[in-house]
C-alpha atoms as a PDB file:
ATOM      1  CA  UNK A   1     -30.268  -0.632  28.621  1.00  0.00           C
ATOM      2  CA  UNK A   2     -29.355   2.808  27.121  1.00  0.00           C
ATOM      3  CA  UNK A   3     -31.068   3.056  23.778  1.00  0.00           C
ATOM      4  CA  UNK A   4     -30.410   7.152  22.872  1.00  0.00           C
ATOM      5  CA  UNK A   5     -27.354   8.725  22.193  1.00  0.00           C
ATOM      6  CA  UNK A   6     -27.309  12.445  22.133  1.00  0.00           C
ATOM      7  CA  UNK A   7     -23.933  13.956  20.499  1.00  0.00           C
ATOM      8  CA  UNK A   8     -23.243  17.758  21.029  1.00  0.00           C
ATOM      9  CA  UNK A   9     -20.389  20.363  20.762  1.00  0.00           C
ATOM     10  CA  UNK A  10     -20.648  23.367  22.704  1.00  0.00           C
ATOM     11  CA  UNK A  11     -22.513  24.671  25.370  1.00  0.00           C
ATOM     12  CA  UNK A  12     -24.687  27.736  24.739  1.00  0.00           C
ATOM     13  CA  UNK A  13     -23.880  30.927  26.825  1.00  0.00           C
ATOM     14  CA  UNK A  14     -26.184  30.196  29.755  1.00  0.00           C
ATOM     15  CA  UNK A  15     -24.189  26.978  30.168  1.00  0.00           C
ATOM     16  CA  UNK A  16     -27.288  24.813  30.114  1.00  0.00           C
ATOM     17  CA  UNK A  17     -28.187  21.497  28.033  1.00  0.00           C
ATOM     18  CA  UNK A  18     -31.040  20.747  26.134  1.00  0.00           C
ATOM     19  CA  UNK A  19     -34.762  21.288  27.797  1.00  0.00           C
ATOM     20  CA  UNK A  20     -37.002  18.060  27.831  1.00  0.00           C
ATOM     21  CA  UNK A  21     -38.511  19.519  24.287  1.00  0.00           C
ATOM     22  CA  UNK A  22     -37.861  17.005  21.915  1.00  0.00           C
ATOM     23  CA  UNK A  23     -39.048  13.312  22.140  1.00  0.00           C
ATOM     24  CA  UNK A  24     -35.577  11.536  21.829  1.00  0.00           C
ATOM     25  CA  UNK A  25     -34.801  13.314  24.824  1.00  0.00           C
ATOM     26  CA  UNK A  26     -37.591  12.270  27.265  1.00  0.00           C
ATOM     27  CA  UNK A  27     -36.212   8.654  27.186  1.00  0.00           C
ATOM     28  CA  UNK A  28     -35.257   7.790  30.689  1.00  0.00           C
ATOM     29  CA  UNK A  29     -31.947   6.264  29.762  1.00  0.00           C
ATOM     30  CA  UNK A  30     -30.227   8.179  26.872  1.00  0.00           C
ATOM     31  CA  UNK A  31     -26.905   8.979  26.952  1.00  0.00           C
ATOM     32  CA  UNK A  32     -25.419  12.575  26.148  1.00  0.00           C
ATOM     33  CA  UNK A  33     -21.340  12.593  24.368  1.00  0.00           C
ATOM     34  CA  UNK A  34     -19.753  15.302  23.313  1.00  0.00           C
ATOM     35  CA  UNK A  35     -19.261  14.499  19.715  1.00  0.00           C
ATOM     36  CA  UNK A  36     -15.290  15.163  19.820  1.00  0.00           C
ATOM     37  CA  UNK A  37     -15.156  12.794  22.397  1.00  0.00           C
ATOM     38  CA  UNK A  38     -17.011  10.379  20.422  1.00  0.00           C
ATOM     39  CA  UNK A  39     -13.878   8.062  19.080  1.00  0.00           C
ATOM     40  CA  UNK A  40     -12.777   7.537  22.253  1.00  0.00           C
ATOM     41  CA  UNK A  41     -15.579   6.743  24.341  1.00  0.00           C
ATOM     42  CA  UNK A  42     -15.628   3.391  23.817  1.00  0.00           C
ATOM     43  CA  UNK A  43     -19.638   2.768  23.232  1.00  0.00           C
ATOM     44  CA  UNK A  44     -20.590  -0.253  21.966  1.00  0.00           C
ATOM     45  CA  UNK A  45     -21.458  -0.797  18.263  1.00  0.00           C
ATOM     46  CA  UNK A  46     -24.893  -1.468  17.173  1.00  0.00           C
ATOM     47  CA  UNK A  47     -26.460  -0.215  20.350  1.00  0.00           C
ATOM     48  CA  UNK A  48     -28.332   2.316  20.007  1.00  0.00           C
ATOM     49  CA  UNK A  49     -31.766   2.408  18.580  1.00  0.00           C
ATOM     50  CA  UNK A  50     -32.235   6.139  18.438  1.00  0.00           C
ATOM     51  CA  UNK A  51     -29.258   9.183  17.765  1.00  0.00           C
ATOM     52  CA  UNK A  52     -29.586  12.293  17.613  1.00  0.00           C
ATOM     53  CA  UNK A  53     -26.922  14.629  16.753  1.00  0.00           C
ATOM     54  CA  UNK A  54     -26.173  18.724  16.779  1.00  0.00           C
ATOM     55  CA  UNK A  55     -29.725  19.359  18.089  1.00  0.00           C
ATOM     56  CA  UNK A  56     -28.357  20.546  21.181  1.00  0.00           C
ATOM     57  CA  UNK A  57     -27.519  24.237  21.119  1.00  0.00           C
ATOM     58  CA  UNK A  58     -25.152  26.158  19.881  1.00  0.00           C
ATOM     59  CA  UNK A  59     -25.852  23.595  16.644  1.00  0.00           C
ATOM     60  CA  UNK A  60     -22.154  23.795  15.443  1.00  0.00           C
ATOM     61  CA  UNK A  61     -20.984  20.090  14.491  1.00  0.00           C
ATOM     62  CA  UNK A  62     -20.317  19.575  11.248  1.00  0.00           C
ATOM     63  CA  UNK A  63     -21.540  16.272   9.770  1.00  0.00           C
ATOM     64  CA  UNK A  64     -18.641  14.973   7.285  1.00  0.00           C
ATOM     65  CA  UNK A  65     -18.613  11.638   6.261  1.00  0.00           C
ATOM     66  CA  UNK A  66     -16.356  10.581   8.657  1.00  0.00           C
ATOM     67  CA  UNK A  67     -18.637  11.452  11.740  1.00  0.00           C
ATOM     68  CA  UNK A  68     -21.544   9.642  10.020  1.00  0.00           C
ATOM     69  CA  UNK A  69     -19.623   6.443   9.393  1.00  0.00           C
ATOM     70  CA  UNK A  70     -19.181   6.570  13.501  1.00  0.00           C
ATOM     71  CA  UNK A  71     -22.867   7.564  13.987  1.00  0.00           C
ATOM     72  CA  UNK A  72     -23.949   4.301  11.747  1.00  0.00           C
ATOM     73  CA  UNK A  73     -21.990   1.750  13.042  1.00  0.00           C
ATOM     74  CA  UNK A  74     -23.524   2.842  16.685  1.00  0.00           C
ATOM     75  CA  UNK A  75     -26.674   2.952  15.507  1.00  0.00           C
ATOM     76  CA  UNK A  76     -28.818  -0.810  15.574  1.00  0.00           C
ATOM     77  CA  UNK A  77     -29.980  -2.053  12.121  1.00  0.00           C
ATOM     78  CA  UNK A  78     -33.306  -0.135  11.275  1.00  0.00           C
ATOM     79  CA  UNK A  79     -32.637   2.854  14.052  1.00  0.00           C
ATOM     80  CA  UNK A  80     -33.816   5.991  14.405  1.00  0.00           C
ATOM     81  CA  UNK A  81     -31.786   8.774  13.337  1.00  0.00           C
ATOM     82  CA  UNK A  82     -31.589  12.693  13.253  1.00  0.00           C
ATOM     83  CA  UNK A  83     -29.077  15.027  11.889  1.00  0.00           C
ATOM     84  CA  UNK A  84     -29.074  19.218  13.154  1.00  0.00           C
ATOM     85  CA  UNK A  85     -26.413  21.073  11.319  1.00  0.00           C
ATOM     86  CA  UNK A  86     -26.160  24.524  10.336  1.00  0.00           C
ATOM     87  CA  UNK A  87     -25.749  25.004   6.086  1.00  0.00           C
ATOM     88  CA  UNK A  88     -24.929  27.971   3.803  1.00  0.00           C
ATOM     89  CA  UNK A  89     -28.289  30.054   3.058  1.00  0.00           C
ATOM     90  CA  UNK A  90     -28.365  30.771  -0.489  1.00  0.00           C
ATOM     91  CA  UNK A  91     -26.042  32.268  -2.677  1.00  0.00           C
ATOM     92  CA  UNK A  92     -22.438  32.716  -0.301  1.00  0.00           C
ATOM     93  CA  UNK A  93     -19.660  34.928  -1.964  1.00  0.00           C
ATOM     94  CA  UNK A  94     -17.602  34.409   0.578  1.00  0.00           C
ATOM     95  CA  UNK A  95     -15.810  31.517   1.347  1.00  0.00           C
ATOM     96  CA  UNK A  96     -17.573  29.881   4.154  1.00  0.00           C
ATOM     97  CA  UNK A  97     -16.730  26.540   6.315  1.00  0.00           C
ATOM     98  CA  UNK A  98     -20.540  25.737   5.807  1.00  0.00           C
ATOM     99  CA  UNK A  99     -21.746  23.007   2.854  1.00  0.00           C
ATOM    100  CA  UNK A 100     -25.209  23.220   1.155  1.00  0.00           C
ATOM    101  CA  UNK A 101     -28.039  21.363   2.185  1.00  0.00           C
ATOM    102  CA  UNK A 102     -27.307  19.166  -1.168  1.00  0.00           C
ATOM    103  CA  UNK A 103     -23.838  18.134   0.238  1.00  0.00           C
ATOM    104  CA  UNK A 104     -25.718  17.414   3.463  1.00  0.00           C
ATOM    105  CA  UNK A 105     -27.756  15.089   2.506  1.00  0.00           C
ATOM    106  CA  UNK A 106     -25.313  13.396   0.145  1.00  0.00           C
ATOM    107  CA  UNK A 107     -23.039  12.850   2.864  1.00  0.00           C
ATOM    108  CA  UNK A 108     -26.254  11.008   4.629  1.00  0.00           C
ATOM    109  CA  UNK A 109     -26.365   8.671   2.103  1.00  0.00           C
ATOM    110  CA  UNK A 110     -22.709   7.932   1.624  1.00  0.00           C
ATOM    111  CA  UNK A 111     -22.493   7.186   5.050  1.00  0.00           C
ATOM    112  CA  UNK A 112     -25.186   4.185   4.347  1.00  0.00           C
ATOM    113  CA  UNK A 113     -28.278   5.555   6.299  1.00  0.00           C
ATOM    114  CA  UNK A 114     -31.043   4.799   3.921  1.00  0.00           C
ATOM    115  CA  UNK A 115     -35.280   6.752   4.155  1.00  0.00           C
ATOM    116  CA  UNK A 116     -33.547  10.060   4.396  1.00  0.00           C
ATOM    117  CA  UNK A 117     -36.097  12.528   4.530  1.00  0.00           C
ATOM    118  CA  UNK A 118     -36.474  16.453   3.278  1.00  0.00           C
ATOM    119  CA  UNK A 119     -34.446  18.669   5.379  1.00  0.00           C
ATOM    120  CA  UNK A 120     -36.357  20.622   7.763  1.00  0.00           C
ATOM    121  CA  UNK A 121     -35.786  24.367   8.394  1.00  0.00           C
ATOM    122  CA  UNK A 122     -35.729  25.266  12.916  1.00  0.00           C
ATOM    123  CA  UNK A 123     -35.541  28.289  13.947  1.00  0.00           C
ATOM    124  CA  UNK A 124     -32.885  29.182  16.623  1.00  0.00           C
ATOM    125  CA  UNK A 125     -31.692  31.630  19.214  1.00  0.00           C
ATOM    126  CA  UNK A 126     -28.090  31.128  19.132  1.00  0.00           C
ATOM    127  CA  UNK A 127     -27.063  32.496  15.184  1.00  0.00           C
ATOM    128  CA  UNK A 128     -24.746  34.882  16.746  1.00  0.00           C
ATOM    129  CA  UNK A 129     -22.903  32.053  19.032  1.00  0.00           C
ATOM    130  CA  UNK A 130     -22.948  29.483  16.071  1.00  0.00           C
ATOM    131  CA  UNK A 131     -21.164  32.577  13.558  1.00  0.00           C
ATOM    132  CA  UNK A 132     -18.914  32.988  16.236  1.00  0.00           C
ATOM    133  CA  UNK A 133     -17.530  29.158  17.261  1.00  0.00           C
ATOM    134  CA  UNK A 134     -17.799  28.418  13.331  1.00  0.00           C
ATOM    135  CA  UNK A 135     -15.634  32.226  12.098  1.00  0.00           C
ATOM    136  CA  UNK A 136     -19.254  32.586   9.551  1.00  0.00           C
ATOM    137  CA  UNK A 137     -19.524  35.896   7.762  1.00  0.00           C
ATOM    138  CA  UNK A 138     -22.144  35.214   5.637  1.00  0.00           C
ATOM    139  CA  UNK A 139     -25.869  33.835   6.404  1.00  0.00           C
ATOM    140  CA  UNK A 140     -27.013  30.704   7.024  1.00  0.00           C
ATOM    141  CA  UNK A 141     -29.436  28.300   8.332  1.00  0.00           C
ATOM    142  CA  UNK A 142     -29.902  25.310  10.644  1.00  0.00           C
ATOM    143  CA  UNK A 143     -31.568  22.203   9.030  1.00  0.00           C
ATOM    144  CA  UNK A 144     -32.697  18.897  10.566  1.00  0.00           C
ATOM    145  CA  UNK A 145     -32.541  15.625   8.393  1.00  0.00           C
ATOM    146  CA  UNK A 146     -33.860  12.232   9.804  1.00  0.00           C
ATOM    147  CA  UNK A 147     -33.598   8.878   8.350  1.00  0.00           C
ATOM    148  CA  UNK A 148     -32.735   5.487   9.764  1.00  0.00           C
ATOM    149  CA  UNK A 149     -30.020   3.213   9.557  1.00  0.00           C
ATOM    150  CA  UNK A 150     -30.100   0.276   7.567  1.00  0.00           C
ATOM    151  CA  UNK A 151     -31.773  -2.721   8.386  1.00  0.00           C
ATOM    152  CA  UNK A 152     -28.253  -4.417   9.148  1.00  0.00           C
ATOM    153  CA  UNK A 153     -26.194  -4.471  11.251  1.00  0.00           C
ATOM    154  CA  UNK A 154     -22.507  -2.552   9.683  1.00  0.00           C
ATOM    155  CA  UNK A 155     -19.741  -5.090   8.552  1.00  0.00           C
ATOM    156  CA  UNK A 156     -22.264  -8.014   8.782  1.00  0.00           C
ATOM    157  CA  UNK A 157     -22.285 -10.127   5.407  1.00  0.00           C
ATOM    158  CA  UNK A 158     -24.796 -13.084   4.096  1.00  0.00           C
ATOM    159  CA  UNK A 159     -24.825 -15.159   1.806  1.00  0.00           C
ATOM    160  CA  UNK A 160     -25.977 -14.496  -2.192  1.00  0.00           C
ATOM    161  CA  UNK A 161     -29.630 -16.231  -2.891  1.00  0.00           C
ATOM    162  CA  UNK A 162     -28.088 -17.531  -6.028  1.00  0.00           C
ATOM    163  CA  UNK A 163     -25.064 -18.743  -4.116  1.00  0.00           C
ATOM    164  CA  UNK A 164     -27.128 -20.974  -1.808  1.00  0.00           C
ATOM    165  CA  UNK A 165     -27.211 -24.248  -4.315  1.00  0.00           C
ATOM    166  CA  UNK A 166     -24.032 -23.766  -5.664  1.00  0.00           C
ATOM    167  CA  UNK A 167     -21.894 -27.289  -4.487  1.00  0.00           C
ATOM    168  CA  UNK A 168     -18.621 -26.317  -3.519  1.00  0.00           C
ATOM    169  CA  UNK A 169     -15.917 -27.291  -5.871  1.00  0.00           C
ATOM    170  CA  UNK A 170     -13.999 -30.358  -5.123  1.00  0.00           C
ATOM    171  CA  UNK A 171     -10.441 -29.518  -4.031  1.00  0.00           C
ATOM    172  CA  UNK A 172      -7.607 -32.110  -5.865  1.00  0.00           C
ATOM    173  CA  UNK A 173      -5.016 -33.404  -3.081  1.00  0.00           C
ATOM    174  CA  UNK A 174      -2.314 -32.038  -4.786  1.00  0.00           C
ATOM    175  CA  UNK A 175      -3.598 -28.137  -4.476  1.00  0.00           C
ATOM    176  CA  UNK A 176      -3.270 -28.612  -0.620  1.00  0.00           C
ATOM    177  CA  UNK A 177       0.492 -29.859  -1.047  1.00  0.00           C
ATOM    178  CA  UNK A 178       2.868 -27.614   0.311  1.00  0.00           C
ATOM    179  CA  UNK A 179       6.979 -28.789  -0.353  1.00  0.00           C
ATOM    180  CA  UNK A 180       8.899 -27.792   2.478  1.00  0.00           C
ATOM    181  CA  UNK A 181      12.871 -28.800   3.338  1.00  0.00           C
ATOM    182  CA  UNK A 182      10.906 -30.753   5.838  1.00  0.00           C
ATOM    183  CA  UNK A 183      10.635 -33.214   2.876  1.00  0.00           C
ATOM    184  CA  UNK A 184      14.063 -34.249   2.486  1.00  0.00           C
ATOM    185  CA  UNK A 185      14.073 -36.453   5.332  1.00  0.00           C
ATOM    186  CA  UNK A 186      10.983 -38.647   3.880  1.00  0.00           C
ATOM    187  CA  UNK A 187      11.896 -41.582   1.909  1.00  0.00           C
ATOM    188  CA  UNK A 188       8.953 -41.752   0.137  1.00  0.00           C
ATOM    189  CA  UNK A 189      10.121 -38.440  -1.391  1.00  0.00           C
ATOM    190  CA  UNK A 190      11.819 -39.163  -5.051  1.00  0.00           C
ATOM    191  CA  UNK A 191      15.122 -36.476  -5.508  1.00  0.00           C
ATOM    192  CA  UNK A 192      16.486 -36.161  -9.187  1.00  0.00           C
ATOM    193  CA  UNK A 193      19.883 -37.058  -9.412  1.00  0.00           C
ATOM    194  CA  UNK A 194      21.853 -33.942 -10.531  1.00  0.00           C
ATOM    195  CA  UNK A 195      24.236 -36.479 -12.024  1.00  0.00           C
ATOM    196  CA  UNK A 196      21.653 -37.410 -14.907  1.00  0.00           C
ATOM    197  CA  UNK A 197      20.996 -33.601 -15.817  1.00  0.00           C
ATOM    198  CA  UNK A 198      24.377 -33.619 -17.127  1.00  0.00           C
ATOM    199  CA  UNK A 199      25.235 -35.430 -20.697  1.00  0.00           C
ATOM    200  CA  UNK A 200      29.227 -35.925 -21.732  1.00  0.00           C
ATOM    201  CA  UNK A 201      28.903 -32.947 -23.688  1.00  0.00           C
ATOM    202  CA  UNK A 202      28.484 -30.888 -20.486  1.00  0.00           C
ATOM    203  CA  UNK A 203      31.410 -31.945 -19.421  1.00  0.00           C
ATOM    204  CA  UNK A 204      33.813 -31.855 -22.198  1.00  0.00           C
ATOM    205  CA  UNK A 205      36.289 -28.994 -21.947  1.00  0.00           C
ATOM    206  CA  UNK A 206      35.948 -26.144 -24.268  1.00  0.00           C
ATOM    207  CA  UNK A 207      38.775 -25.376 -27.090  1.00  0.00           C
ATOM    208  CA  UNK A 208      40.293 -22.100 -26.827  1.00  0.00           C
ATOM    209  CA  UNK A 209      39.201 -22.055 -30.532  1.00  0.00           C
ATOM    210  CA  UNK A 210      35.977 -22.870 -29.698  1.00  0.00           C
ATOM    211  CA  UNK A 211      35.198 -20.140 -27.442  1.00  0.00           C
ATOM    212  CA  UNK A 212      36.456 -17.299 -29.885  1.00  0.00           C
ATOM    213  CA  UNK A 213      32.970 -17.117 -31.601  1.00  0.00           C
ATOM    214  CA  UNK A 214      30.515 -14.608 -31.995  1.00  0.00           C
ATOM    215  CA  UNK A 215      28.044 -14.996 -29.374  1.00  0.00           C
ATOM    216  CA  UNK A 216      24.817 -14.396 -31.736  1.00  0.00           C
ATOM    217  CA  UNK A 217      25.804 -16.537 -34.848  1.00  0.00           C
ATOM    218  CA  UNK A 218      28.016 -19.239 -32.786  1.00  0.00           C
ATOM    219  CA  UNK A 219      30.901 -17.958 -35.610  1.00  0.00           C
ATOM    220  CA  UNK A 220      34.278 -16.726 -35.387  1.00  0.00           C
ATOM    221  CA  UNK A 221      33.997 -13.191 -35.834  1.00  0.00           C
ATOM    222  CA  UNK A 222      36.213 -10.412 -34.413  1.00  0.00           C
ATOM    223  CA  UNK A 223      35.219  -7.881 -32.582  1.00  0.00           C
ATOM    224  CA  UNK A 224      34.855  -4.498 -33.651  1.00  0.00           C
ATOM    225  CA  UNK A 225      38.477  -3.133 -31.717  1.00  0.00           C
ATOM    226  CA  UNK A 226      40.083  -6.362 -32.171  1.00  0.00           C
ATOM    227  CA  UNK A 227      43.704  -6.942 -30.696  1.00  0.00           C
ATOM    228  CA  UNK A 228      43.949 -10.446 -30.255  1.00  0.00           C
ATOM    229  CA  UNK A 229      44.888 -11.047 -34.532  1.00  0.00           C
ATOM    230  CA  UNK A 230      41.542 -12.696 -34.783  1.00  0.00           C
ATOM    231  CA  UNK A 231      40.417 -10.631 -37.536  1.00  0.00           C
ATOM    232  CA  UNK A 232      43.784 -10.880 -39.456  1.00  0.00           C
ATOM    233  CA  UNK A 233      43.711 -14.501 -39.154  1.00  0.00           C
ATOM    234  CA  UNK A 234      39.982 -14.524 -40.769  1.00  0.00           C
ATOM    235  CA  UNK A 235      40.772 -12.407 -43.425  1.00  0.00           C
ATOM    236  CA  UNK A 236      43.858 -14.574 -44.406  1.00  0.00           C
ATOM    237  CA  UNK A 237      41.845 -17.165 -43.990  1.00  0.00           C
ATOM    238  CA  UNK A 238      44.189 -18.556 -41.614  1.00  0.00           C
ATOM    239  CA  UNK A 239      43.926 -21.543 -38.624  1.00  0.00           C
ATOM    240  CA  UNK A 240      43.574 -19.257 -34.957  1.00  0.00           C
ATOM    241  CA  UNK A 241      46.739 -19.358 -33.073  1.00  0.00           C
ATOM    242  CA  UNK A 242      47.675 -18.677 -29.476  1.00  0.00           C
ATOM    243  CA  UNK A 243      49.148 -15.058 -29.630  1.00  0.00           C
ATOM    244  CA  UNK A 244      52.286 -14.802 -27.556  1.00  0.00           C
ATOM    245  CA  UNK A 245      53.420 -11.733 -25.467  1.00  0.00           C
ATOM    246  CA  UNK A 246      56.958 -10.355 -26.173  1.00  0.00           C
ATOM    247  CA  UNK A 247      58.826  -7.752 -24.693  1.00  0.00           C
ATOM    248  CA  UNK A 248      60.187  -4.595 -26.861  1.00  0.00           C
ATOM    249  CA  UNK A 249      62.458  -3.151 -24.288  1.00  0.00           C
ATOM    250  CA  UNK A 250      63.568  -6.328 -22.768  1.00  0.00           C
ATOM    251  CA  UNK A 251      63.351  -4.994 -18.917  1.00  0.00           C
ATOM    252  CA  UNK A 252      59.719  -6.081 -18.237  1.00  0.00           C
ATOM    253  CA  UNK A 253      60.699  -9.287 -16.008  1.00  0.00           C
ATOM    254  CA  UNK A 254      62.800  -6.883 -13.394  1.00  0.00           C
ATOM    255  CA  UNK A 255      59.200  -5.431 -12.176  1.00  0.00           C
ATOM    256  CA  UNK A 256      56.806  -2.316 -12.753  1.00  0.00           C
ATOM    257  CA  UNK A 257      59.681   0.042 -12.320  1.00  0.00           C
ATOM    258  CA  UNK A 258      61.468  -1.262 -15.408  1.00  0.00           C
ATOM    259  CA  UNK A 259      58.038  -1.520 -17.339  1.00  0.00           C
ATOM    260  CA  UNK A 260      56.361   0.701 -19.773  1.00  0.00           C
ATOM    261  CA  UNK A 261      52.578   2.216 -19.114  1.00  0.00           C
ATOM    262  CA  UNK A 262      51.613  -0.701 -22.043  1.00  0.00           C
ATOM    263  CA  UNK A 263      53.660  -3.643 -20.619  1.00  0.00           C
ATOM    264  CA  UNK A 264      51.368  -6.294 -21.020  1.00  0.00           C
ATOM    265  CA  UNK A 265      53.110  -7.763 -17.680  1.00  0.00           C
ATOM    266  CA  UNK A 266      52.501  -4.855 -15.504  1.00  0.00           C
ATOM    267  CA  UNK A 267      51.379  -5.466 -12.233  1.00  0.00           C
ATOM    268  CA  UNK A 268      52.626  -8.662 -11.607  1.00  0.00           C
ATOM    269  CA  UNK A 269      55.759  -9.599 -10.192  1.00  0.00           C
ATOM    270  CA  UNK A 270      59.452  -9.622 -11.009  1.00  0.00           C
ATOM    271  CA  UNK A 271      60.628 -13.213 -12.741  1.00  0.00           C
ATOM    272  CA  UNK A 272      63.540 -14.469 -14.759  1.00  0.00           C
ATOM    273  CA  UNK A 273      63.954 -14.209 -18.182  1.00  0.00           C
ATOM    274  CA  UNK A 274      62.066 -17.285 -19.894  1.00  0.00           C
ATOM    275  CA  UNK A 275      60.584 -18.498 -16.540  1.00  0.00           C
ATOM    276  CA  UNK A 276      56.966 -18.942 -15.819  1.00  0.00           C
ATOM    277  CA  UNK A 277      54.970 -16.411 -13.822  1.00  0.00           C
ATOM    278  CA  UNK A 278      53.700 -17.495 -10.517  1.00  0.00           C
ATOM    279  CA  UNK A 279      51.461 -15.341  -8.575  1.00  0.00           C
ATOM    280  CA  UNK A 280      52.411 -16.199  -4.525  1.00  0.00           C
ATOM    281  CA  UNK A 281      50.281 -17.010  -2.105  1.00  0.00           C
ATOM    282  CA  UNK A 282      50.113 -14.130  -0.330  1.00  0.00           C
ATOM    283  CA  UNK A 283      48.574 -12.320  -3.662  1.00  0.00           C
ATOM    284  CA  UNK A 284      46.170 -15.185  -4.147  1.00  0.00           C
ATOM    285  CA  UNK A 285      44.166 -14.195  -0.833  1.00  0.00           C
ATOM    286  CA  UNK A 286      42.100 -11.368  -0.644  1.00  0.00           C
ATOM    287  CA  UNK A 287      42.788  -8.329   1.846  1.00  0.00           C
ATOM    288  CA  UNK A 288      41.642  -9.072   5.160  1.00  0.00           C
END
C-alpha cells in the first residue's frame, strides 16, 4: 500500500529527482506527482499517511489555499505533513509573486491542517533556477513548515455529545401529506362545491347606476375630466341618466368617410338612419 506522496514542479538543471536524503523519501512505496498534475490523477482520498510537497528541487510551487485543500483531503486523519516553498526575505519593494512566511502559514491553517510548527529556514543550490521559473527580482528564501492533518477524516461528520439524548420529535400525519391531482379520483376526498361560495348577491346584475361610483368611497363622484354629464348631474343634484349619442352633421351612419375625426361612431360600420348597430361576424373574430 503506497503511504507517501511526493508533489514537485520542475526538474532542476541536471534533470535529476530528489537523492535518498530525507526520511519521507526512503519509504519503499511512495509515490512521486507532479503537483500540476495533481487534480487529475485520480489518487484516492484519505490515503496517504505522509506528504511532502516542494521539497524536491527547483522548490517553486506555490502553496495557495487551493493546493492545500487537495493536499488535506489526500492526506489520512492524523498524517504527516511537510510544506517547502520559497517566501519573500524581508522588506521587498518590488512587487514580487512570493507571500511572507506569515501568509504561509496562515494558508496552513485555513486549509485545516492543525500542530503547524515554526517554519524552518534550508539552504539551497538552485536560487538562480527558482528566480528564474518564478520571474523574482528581489531576495528570498526557502522555508519548510510541517504539521499534520487532522485527526479526521475531510467531509466526515458525527454527531453533537449534547445531541445524543435528544428524542426525536414526533412527526403529526398531516406534515407528511402531500395533495396531488392524484386526489381527485379518491372518494374519500371531500371537494367544496363552488356553487355554495356564491350568495344571490353574487349573482345579481349590477345597475348601470350602480357602477358609476368612486372606487375608494363606493360614491358617485365624477372623475376629474368628466364627459359622461356625471358631474353636472351631481351638482344639479339630479337622478343619472343614460347619455345618448347624436350626430351634428347628420352623415355619420354612411361610414368613416362621411365622419368627423370626433364622431363618436367612427370605426364601425355604415347603418341606416335610426337602426341599430351590428358588428358582423367577420369583425367579431380575431385576425388569423
Amino acid at each position: 500500500m503506497t503511504s507517501s506522496l511526493l508533489l514537485w514542479k520542475d526538474l532542476p538543471s541536471d534533470g535529476k529527482l530528489l537523492e535518498q536524503a530525507d526520511p519521507a523519501q526512503t519509504h519503499p512505496n511512495a509515490l512521486r506527482e507532479n503537483v500540476e498534475r495533481l487534480a487529475m490523477g485520480g489518487l484516492a482520498r484519505s490515503s496517504f499517511a505522509q506528504i511532502v510537497s516542494g521539497l524536491q528541487a527547483p522548490q517553486t510551487i506555490q502553496h495557495d489555499v487551493d493546493l492545500l485543500g487537495r493536499i488535506v483531503a489526500l492526506a489520512s486523519p492524523g498524517a504527516s505533513i511537510q510544506i517547502v516553498q520559497a517566501v519573500k526575505s524581508g522588506y521587498d519593494p518590488i512587487e514580487s509573486p512570493l507571500i511572507t512566511t506569515d501568509r504561509l502559514i496562515s494558508n496552513i491553517k485555513l486549509a485545516g491542517f492543525v500542530n503547524v510548527a515554526e517554519p524552518q529556514a534550508i539552504q539551497t543550490d538552485h536560487k538562480a533556477e527558482i528566480a528564474q521559473a518564478l520571474q523574482l527580482i528581489g531576495d528570498f528564501q526557502v522555508v519548510s513548515v510541517k504539521c499534520e492533518a487532522p485527526a479526521f477524516e475531510v467531509g466526515s461528520s458525527r454527531l453533537l455529545s449534547f445531541a445524543k439524548n435528544v428524542a426525536p420529535m414526533p412527526v403529526s400525519p398531516a406534515v407528511n401529506a402531500v395533495w396531488s391531482l392524484g386526489n381527485l379520483d379518491d372518494d374519500d376526498v371531500d371537494l367544496i362545491d363552488s356553487d355554495q361560495l356564491l350568495d344571490e348577491s353574487d349573482w345579481a346584475k349590477p345597475s348601470a347606476e350602480s357602477l358609476r361610483v368612486c372606487g375608494t368611497t363606493g360614491k358617485r363622484k365624477a372623475c376629474k375630466d368628466c364627459s359622461c354629464g356625471l358631474k353636472e348631474e351631481i351638482e344639479e343634484g339630479k337622478t343619472p341618466t343614460k347619455k345618448t349619442v347624436t350626430s351634428s352633421c347628420g352623415s355619420c351612419y354612411l361610414g368613416d368617410a362621411f365622419r368627423c375625426a370626433s364622431c363618436p361612431y367612427l370605426g364601425m360600420p355604415a347603418f341606416k338612419p335610426g337602426e341599430k348597430i351590428a358588428l358582423s361576424k367577420r369583425q367579431l373574430n380575431a385576425d388569423a
